[in-house]
Protein backbone atom coordinates (compact mmCIF):
# COMPACT_ATOMS: atom_id res chain seq x y z
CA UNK A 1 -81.80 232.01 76.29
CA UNK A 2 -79.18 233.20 73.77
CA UNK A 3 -77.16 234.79 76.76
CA UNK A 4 -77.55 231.57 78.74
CA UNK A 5 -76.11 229.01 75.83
CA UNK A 6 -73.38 231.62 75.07
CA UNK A 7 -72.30 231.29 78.75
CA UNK A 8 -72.34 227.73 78.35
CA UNK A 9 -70.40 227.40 75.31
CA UNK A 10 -67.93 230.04 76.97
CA UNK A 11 -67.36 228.49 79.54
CA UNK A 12 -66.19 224.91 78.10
CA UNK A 13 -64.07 226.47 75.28
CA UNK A 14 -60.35 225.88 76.34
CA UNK A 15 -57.85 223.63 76.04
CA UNK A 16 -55.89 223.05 79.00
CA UNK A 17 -52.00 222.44 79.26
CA UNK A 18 -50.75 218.80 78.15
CA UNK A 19 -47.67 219.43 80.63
CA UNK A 20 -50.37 219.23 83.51
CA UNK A 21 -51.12 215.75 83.15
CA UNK A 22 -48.98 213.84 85.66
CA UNK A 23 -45.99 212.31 84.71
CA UNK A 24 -46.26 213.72 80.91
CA UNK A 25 -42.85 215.04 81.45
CA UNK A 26 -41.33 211.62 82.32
CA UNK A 27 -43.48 210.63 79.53
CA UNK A 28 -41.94 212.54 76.60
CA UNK A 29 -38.32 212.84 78.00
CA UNK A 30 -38.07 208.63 77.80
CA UNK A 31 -39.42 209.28 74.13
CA UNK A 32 -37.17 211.68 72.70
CA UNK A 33 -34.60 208.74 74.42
CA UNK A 34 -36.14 206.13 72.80
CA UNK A 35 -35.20 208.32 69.36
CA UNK A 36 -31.81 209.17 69.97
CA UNK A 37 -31.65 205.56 70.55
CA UNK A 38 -32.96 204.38 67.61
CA UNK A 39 -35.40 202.10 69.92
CA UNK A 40 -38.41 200.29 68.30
CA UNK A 41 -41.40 201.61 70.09
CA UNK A 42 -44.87 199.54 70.47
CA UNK A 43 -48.23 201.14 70.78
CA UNK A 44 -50.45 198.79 72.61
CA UNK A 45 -53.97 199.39 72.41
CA UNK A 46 -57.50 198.03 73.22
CA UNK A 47 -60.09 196.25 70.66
CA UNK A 48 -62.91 199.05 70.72
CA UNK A 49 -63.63 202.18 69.63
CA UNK A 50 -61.58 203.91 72.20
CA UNK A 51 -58.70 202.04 72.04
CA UNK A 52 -58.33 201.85 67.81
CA UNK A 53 -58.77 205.78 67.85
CA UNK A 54 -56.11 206.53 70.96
CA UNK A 55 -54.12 203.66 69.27
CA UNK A 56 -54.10 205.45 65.95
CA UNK A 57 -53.23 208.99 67.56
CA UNK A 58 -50.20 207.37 69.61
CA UNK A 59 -48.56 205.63 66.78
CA UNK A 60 -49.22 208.45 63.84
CA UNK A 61 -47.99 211.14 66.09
CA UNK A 62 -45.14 209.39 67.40
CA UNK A 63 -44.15 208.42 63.53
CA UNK A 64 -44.14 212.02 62.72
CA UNK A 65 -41.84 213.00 65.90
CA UNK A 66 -39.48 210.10 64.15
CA UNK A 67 -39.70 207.27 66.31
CA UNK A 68 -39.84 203.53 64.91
CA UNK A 69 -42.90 202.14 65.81
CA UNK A 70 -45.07 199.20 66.11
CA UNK A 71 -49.15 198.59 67.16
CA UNK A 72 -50.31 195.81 69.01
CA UNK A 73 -54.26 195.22 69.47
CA UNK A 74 -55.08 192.58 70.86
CA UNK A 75 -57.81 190.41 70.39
CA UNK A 76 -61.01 190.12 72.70
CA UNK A 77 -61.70 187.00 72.31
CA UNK A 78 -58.51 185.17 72.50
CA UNK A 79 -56.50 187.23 74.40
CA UNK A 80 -59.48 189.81 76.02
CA UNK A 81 -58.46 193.43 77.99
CA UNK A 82 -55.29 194.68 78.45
CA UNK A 83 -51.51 193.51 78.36
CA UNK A 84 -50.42 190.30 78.75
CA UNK A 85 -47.22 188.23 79.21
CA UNK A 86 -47.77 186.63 75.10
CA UNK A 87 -48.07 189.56 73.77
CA UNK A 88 -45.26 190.87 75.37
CA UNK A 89 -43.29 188.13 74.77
CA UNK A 90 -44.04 188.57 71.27
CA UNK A 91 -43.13 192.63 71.21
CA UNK A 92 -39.75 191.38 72.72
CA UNK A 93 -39.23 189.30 69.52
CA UNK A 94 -39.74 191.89 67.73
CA UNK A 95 -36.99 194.06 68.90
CA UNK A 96 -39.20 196.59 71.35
CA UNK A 97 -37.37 198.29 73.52
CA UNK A 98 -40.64 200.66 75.16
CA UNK A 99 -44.06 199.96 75.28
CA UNK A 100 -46.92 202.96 75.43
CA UNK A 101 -49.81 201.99 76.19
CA UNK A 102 -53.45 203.49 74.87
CA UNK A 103 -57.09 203.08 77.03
CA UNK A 104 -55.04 200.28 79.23
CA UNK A 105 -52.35 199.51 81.44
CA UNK A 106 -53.70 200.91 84.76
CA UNK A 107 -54.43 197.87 85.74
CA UNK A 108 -51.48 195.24 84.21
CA UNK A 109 -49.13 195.75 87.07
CA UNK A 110 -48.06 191.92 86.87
CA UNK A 111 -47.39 192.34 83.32
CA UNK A 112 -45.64 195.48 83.12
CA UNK A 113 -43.17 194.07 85.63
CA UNK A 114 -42.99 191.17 83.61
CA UNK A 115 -41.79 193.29 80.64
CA UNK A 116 -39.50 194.78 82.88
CA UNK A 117 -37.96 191.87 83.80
CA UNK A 118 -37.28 191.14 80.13
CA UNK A 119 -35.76 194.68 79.43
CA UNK A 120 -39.16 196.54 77.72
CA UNK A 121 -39.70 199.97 79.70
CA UNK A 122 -43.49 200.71 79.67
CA UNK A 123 -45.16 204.25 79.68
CA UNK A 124 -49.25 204.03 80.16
CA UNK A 125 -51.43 206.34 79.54
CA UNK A 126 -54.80 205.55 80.27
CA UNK A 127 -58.16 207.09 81.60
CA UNK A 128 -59.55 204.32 83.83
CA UNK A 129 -59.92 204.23 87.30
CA UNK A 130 -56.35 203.75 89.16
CA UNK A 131 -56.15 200.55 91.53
CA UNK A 132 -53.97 201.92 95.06
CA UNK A 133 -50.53 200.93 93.98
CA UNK A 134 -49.81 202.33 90.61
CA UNK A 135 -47.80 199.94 87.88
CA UNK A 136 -44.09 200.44 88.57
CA UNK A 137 -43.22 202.19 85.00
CA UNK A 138 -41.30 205.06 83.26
CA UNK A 139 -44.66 207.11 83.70
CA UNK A 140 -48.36 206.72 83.79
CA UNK A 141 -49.99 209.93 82.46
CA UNK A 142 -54.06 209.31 83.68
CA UNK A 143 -55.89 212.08 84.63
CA UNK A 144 -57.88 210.40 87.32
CA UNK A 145 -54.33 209.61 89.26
CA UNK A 146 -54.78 210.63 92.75
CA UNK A 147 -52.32 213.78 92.83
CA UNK A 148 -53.27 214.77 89.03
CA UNK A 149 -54.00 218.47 88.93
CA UNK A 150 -55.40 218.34 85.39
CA UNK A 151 -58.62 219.83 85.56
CA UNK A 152 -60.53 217.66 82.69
CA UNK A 153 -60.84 214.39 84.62
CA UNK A 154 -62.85 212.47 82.27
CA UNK A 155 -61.08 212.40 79.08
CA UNK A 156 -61.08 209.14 77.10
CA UNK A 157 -58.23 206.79 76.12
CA UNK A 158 -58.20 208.80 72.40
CA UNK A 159 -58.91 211.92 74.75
CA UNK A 160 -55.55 211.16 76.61
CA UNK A 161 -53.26 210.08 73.88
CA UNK A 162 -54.31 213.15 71.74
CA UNK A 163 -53.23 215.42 74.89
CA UNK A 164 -49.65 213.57 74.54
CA UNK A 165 -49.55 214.33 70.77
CA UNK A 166 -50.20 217.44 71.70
CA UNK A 167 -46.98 217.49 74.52
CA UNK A 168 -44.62 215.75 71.66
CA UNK A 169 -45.39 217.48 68.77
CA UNK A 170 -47.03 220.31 69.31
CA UNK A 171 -51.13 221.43 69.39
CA UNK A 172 -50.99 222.85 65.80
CA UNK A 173 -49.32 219.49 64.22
CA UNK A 174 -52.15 217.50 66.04
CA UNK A 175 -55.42 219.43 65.01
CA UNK A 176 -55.74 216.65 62.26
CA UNK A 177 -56.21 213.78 65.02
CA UNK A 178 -59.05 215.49 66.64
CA UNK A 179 -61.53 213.67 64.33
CA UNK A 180 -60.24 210.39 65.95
CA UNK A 181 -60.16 211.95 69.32
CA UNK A 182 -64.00 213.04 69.21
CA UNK A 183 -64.94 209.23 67.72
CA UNK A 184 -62.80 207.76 70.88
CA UNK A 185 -64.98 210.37 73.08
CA UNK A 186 -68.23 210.01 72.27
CA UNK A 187 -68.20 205.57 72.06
CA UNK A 188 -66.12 205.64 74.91
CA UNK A 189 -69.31 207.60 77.02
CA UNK A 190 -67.46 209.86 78.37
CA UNK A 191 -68.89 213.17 79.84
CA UNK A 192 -69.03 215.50 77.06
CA UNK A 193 -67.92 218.67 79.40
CA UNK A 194 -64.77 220.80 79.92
CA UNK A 195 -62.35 219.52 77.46
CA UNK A 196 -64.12 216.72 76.46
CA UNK A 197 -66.86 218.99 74.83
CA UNK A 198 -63.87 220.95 72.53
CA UNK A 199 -62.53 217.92 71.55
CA UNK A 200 -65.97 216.37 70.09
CA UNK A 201 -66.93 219.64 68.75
CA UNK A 202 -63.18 220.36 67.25
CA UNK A 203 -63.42 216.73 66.01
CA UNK A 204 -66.73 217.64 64.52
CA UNK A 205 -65.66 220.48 62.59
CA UNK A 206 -62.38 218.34 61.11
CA UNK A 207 -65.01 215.21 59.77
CA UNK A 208 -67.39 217.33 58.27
CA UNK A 209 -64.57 219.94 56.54
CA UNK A 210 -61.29 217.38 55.89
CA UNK A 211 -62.50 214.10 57.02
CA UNK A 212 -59.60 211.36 56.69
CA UNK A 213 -59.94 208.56 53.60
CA UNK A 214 -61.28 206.24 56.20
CA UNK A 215 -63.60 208.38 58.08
CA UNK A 216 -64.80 209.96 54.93
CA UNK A 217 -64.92 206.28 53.21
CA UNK A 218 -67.32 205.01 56.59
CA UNK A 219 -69.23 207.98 56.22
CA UNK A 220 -70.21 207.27 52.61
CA UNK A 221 -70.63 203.86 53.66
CA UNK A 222 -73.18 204.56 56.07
CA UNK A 223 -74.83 207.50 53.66
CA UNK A 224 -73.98 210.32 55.85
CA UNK A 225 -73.27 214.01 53.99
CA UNK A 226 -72.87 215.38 57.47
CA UNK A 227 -72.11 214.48 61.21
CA UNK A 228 -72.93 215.43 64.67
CA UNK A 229 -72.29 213.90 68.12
CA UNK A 230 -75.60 211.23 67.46
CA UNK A 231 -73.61 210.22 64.28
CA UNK A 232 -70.66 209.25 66.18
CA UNK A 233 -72.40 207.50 68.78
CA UNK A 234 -74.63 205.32 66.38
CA UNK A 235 -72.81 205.69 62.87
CA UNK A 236 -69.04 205.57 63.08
CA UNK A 237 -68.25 204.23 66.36
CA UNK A 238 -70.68 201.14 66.06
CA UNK A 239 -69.10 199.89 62.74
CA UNK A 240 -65.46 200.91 64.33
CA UNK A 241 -66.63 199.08 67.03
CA UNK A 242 -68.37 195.41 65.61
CA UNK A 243 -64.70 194.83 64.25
CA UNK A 244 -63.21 193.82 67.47
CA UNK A 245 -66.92 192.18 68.57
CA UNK A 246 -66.80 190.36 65.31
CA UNK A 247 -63.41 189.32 64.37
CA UNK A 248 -60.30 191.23 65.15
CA UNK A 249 -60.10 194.71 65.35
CA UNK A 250 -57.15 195.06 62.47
CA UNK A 251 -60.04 195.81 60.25
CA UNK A 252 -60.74 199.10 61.96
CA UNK A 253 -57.55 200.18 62.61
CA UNK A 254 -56.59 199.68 58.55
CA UNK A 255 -59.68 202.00 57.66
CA UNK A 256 -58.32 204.75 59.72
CA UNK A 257 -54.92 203.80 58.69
CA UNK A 258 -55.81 203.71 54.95
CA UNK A 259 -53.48 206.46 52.95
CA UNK A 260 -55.31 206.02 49.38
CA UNK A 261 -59.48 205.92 48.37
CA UNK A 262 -59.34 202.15 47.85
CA UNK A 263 -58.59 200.65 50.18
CA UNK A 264 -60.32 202.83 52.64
CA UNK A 265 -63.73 202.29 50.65
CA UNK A 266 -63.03 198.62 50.93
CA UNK A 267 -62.44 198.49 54.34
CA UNK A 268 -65.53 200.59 55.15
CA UNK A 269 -67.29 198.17 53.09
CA UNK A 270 -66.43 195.93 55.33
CA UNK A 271 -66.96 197.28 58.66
CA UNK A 272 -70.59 198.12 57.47
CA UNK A 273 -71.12 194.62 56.77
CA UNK A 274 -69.50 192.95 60.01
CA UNK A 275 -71.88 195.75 61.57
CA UNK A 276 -75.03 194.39 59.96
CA UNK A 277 -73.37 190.80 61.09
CA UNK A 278 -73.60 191.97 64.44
CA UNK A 279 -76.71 193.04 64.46
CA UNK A 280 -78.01 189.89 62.90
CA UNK A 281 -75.80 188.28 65.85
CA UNK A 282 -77.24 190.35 68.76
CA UNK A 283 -80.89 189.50 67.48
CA UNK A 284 -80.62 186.19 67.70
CA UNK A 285 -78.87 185.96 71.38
CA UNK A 286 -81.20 188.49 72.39
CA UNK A 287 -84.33 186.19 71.60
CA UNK A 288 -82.76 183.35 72.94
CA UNK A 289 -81.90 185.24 75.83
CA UNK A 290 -85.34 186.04 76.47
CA UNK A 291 -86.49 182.31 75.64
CA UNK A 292 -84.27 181.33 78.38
CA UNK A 293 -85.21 183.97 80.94
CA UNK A 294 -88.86 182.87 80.49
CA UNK A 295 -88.40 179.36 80.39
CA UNK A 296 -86.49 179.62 83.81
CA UNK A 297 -88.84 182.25 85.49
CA UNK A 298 -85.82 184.33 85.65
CA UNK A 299 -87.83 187.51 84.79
CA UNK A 300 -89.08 186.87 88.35
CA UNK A 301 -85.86 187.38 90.20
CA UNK A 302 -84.38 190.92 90.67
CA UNK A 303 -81.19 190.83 89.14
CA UNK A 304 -81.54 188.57 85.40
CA UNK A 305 -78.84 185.93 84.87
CA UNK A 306 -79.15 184.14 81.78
CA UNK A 307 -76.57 182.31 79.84
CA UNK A 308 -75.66 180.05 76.60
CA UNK A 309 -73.61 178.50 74.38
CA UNK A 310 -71.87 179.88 71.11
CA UNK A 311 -72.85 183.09 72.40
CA UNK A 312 -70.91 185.89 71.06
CA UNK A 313 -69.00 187.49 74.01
CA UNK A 314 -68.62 190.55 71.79
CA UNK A 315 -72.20 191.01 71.73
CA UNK A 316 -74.07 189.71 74.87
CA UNK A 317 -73.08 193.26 76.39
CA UNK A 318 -75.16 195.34 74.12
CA UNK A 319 -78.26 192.52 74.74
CA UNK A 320 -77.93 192.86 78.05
CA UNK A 321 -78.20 196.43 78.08
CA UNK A 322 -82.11 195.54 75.89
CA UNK A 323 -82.95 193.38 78.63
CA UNK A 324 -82.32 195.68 81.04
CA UNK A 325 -84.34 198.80 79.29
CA UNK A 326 -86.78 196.24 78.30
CA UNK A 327 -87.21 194.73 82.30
CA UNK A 328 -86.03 197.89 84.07
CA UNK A 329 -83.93 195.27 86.30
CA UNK A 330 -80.01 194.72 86.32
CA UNK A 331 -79.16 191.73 83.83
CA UNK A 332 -76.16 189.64 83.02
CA UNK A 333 -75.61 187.39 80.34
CA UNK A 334 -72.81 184.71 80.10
CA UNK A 335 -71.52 183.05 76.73
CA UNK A 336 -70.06 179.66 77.69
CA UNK A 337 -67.22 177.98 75.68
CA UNK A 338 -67.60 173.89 75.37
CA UNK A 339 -65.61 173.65 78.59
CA UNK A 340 -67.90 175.35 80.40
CA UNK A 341 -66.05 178.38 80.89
CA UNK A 342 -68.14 181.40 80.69
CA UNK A 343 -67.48 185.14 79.76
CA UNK A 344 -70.34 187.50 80.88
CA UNK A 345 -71.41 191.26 80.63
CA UNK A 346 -73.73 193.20 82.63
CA UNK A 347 -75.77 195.89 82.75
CA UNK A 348 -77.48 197.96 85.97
CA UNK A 349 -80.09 199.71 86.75
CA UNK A 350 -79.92 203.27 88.75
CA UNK A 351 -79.03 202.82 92.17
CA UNK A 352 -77.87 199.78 91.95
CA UNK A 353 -74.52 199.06 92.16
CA UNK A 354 -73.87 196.03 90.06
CA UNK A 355 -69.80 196.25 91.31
CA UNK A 356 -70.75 195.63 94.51
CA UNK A 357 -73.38 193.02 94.16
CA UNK A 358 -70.44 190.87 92.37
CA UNK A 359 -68.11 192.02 95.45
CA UNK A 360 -70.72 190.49 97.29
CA UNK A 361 -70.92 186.99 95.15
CA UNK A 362 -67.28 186.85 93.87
CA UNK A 363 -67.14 183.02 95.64
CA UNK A 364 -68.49 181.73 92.63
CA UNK A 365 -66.98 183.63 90.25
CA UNK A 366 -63.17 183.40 87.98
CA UNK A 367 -62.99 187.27 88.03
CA UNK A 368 -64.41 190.46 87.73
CA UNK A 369 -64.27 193.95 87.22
CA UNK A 370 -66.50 196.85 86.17
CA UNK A 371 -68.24 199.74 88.02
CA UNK A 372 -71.61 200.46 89.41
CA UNK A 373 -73.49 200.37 85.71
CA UNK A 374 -71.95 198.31 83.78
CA UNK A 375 -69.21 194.80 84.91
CA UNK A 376 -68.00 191.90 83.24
CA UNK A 377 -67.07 188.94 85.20
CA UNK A 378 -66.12 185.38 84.19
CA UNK A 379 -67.22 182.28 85.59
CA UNK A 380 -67.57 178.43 85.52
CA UNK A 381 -71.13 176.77 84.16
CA UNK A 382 -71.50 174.70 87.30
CA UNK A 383 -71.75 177.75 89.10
CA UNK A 384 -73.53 179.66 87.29
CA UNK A 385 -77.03 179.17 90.09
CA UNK A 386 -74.96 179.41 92.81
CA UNK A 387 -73.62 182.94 91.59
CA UNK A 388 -77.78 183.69 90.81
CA UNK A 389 -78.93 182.38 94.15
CA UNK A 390 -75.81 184.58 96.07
CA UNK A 391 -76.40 188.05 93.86
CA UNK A 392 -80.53 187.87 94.21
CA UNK A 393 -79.83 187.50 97.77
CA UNK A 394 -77.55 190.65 97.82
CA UNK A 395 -79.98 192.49 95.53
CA UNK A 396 -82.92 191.33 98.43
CA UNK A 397 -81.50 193.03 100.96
CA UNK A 398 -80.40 196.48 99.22
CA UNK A 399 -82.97 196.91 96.69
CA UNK A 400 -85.77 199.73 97.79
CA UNK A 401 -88.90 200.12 96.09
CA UNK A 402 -87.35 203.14 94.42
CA UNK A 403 -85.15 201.51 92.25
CA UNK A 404 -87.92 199.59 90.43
CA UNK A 405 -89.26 202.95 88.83
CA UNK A 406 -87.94 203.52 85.79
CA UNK A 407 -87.44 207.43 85.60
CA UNK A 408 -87.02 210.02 82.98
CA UNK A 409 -85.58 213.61 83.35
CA UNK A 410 -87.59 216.23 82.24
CA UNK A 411 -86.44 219.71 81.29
CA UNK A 412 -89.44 221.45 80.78
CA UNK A 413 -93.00 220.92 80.18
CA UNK A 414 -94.04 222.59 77.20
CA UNK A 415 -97.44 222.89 75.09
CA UNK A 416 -96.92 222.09 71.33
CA UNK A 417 -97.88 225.78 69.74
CA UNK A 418 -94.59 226.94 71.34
CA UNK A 419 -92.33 224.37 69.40
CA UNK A 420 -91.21 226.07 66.11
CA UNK A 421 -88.52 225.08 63.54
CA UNK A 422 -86.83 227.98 65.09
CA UNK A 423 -86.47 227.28 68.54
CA UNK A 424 -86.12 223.41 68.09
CA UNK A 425 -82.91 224.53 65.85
CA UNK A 426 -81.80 226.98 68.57
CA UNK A 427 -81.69 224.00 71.03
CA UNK A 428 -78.13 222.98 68.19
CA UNK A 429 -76.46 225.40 70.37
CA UNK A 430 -75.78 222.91 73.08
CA UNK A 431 -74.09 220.79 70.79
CA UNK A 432 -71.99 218.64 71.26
CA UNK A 433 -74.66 216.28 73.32
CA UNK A 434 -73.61 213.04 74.96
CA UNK A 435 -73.41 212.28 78.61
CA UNK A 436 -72.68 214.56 80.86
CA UNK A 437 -74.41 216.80 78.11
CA UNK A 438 -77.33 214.97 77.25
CA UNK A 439 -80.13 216.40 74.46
CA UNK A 440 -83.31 218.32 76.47
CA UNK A 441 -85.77 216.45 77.75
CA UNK A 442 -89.25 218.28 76.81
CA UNK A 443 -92.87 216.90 78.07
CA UNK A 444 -96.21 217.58 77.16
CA UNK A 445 -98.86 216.80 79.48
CA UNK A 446 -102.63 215.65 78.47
CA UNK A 447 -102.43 215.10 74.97
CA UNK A 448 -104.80 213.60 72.39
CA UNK A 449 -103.85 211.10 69.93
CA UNK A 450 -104.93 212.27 66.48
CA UNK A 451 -103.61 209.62 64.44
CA UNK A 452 -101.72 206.74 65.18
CA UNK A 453 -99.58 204.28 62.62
CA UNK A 454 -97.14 201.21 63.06
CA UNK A 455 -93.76 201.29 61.19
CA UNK A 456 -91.32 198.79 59.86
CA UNK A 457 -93.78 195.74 60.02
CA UNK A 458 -94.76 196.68 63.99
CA UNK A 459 -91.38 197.64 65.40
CA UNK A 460 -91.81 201.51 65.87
CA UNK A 461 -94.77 203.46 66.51
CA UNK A 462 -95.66 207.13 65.01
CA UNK A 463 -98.28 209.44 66.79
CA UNK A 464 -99.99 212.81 66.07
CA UNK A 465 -100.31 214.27 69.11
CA UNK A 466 -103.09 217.20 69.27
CA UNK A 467 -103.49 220.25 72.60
CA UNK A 468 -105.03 223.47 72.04
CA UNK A 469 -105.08 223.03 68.96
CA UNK A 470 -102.59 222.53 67.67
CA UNK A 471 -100.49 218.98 66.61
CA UNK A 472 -96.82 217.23 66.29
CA UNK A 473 -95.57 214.44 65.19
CA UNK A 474 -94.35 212.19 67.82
CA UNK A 475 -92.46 209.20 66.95
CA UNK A 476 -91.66 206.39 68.97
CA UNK A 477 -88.60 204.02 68.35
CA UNK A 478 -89.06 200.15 69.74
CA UNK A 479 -92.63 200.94 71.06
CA UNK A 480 -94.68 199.60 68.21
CA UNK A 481 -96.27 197.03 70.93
CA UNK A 482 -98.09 200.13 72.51
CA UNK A 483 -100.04 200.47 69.62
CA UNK A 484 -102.73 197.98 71.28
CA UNK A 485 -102.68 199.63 74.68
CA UNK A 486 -103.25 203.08 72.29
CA UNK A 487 -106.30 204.65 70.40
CA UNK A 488 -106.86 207.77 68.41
CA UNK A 489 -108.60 210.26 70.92
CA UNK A 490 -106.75 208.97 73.84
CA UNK A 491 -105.16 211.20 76.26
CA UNK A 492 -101.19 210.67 77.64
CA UNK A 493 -98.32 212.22 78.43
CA UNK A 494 -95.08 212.20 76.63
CA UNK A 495 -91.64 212.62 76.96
CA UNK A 496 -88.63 213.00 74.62
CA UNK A 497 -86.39 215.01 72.15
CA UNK A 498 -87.73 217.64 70.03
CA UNK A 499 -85.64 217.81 66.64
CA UNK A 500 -86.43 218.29 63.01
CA UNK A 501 -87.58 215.73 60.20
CA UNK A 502 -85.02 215.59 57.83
CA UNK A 503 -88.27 214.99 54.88
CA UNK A 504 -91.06 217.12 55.95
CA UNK A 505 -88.72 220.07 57.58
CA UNK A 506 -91.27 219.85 60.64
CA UNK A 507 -90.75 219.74 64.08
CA UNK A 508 -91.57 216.63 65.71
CA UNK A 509 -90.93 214.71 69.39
CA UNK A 510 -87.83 211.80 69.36
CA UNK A 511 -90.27 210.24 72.58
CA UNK A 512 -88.33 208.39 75.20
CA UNK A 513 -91.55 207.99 77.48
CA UNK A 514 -95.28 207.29 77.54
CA UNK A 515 -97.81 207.79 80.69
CA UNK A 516 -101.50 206.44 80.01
CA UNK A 517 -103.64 205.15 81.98
């Protein structure tokens, strides 16, 4: 085992050449123009995690090369993805000369020709998937370009810019933004391999040795001493995150901008708080969500449309995603304005292709955009069962019986009297985990339930599991309900994570799955 995980880790430790990406050269040479120039340069980002971190790497590195520079976020509810011709027209006010763009711009065409025509030069680097005609601009450094040779194809927007830090000023200068660069990763949910996996782990080693004030400031916050790649995914880039669901996304970027103790702690402060806020907020559109779906019979039709209004549009993507673990069917939810318009976010199922099934209905819809798991679409309240009539008659004709199972990967089947502190803390070697790279999935077949109690008022469920034997603990997050389908001396089957309780120092199963009869 030790020989296999060394391989492993082997295998994915290297950097790779900056100069490979394409265009990078084009990229850097209209730089080190716009500072012999004395241009004003503006970094235009994106409202998430992604796009705060990549925007924070573009603009810090490009200050220290000694170029002028700018940021412009914009905001998600007013203004939503990408560039567009007010902001521009604003940046041109401003005296911007070149615009480089962080986790966007693959996709603005119109608009970067539209700052062209008003004398702003654009470079974009950016990670998403390229449309056939590319924007007409100084450069666009993406790794999933057609003709890119640059082996790691699935870096992230903060993945990206950091590789351009790392062309300007050099990989030794920009070590201290990998800790932004493996936040960016890991929300973004990216496949942690190749390069992506030495980034997250190199970010790793930067937060938990010489964290920045504002990482070290939301890490306090949120009563972390240490992180890992979970931390990321549900710690810092949530509350990074809820700023640009919440309000505007300023918030996040001053944390990580913060240069004294103060002002990051108060910042942090309140990123933890908008985060609660949004939890509060997803709640509450969740169960009237549900209230809907029920009230409608939607939970009935094979693909769930529900929608309301004063519905965060922030939010509703992160409740559809609990409808659709909770239904096991695809699910979109729309949050109408009081002209009807409606913003929506959606949510699929394995195998089915939610892109396609809006292909398919895109008569009644403004726009929309996405890929196979996960869309967003906008549309107008009037046509809102139209749209639900057109995509359940799509989803008739390509759904297969298949696609209604809900399925877990297992790793190995394993009897509990082989699960030791030991060998659960071996499994650490595979770190960083995310997708791509996902934590072992372990089951054990025909176990007893020992002992069985409910947690945090009904909401989670904690088992003893007993087989020759022997027993774990087995605890099970958002399955409280199954407590009265359970009883002690019942047999099932489980599936999950093995890891170690941080208060008893035993070894115990993270369960994603339950079979009884």
């Amino acid at each position: 085992m030790h020989m296999m995980l060394k391989k492993i880790i082997e295998h994915n430790d290297s950097w790779h050449d900056p100069m490979m990406l394409p265009d990078i050269a084009l990229a850097v040479n209209r730089i080190k123009n716009a500072k012999a120039k004395n241009e004003v340069l503006a970094v235009y980002g994106d409202y998430d995690a992604d796009g705060i971190t990549a925007t924070i790497i573009m603009q810090s590195c490009l200050e220290e090369f000694g170029v002028k520079t700018i940021k412009y976020i914009p905001d998600r509810s007013e203004e939503g993805y990408g560039l567009n011709k007010n902001a521009i027209d604003k940046l041109k006010a401003e005296g911007v000369g070149l615009i480089v763009t962080v986790d966007c711009g693959i996709a603005s065409r119109v608009e970067i020709n539209y700052a062209k025509g008003i004398g702003i030069d654009t470079i974009v680097t950016d990670h998403h998937n390229c449309p056939e005609e590319l924007p007409s601009c100084i450069a666009v450094v993406n790794p999933k370009r057609e003709d890119s040779l640059y082996p790691c194809k699935f870096l992230a927007g903060a993945g990206v810019a950091y590789k351009v830090a790392c062309a300007l000023i050099g990989i030794e200068a920009s070590e201290k933004f990998l800790e932004y660069a493996a936040i960016g990763t890991v929300a973004d949910v990216v496949d942690i391999c190749d390069e992506n996996r030495k980034i997250v782990s190199e970010g790793l080693k930067k937060i938990n040795s010489d964290p920045s004030l504002g990482v070290a400031a939301l890490m306090q916050t949120a009563s972390k001493t240490a992180a890992d790649s979970t931390t990321l995914a549900y710690i810092l880039g949530p509350r990074i995150n809820c700023a640009g669901r919440m309000e505007h996304p300023d918030s996040a970027y001053k944390l990580l901008r913060a240069d004294n103790a103060t002002d990051a702690s108060e910042f942090a402060e309140k990123l933890n708080n908008l985060n609660k806020e949004r939890q509060k907020c997803e709640q509450e559109i969740y169960e009237e969500a549900i209230e809907e779906i029920k009230r409608r019979s939607f939970q009935n039709d094979k693909v769930i449309i529900a929608g309301g209004y004063n519905w965060n549009p922030g939010v509703i993507g992160i409740v559809a995603a609990k409808i659709t673990e909770r239904a096991y069917k695809p699910c979109i939810l729309i949050a109408y304005g009081n002209d009807g318009t409606g913003r929506a976010s959606g949510r699929s199922i394995e195998g089915f292709n939610l892109y396609e099934a809006l292909k398919a209905s895109e008569s009644f819809l403004i726009k929309y955009g996405g890929h196979s798991q996960a869309a967003g679409l906008s549309i107008m309240r009037e046509n809102e069962e139209n749209f639900r009539k057109a995509i359940n008659d799509y989803a008739e004709k390509v759904f297969t019986k298949d696609m209604t199972v809900k399925k877990v990967y297992i790793d190995s089947l394993i009897n509990p009297e082989v699960i030791t502190v030991k060998g659960v803390e071996e499994l650490s070697m595979l770190e960083p985990f995310g997708t791509g790279n996902e934590k072992p999935v372990f089951a054990i077949a025909n176990a007893k339930i020992a002992d069985m109690k409910e947690l945090s008022e009904g909401k989670h469920l904690k088992l003893t599991l007993r087989k020759n034997d022997c027993t774990l603990d087995a605890i099970a997050f958002g399955q409280g309900p199954l407590a009265k389908k359970l009883y002690k001396g019942m047999g099932i089957h489980v599936s999950g994570n093995l890891e170690i309780n941080d208060y008893t120092g035993r070894s115990q199963i993270i369960v994603k799955d339950i079979l009884y009869k």
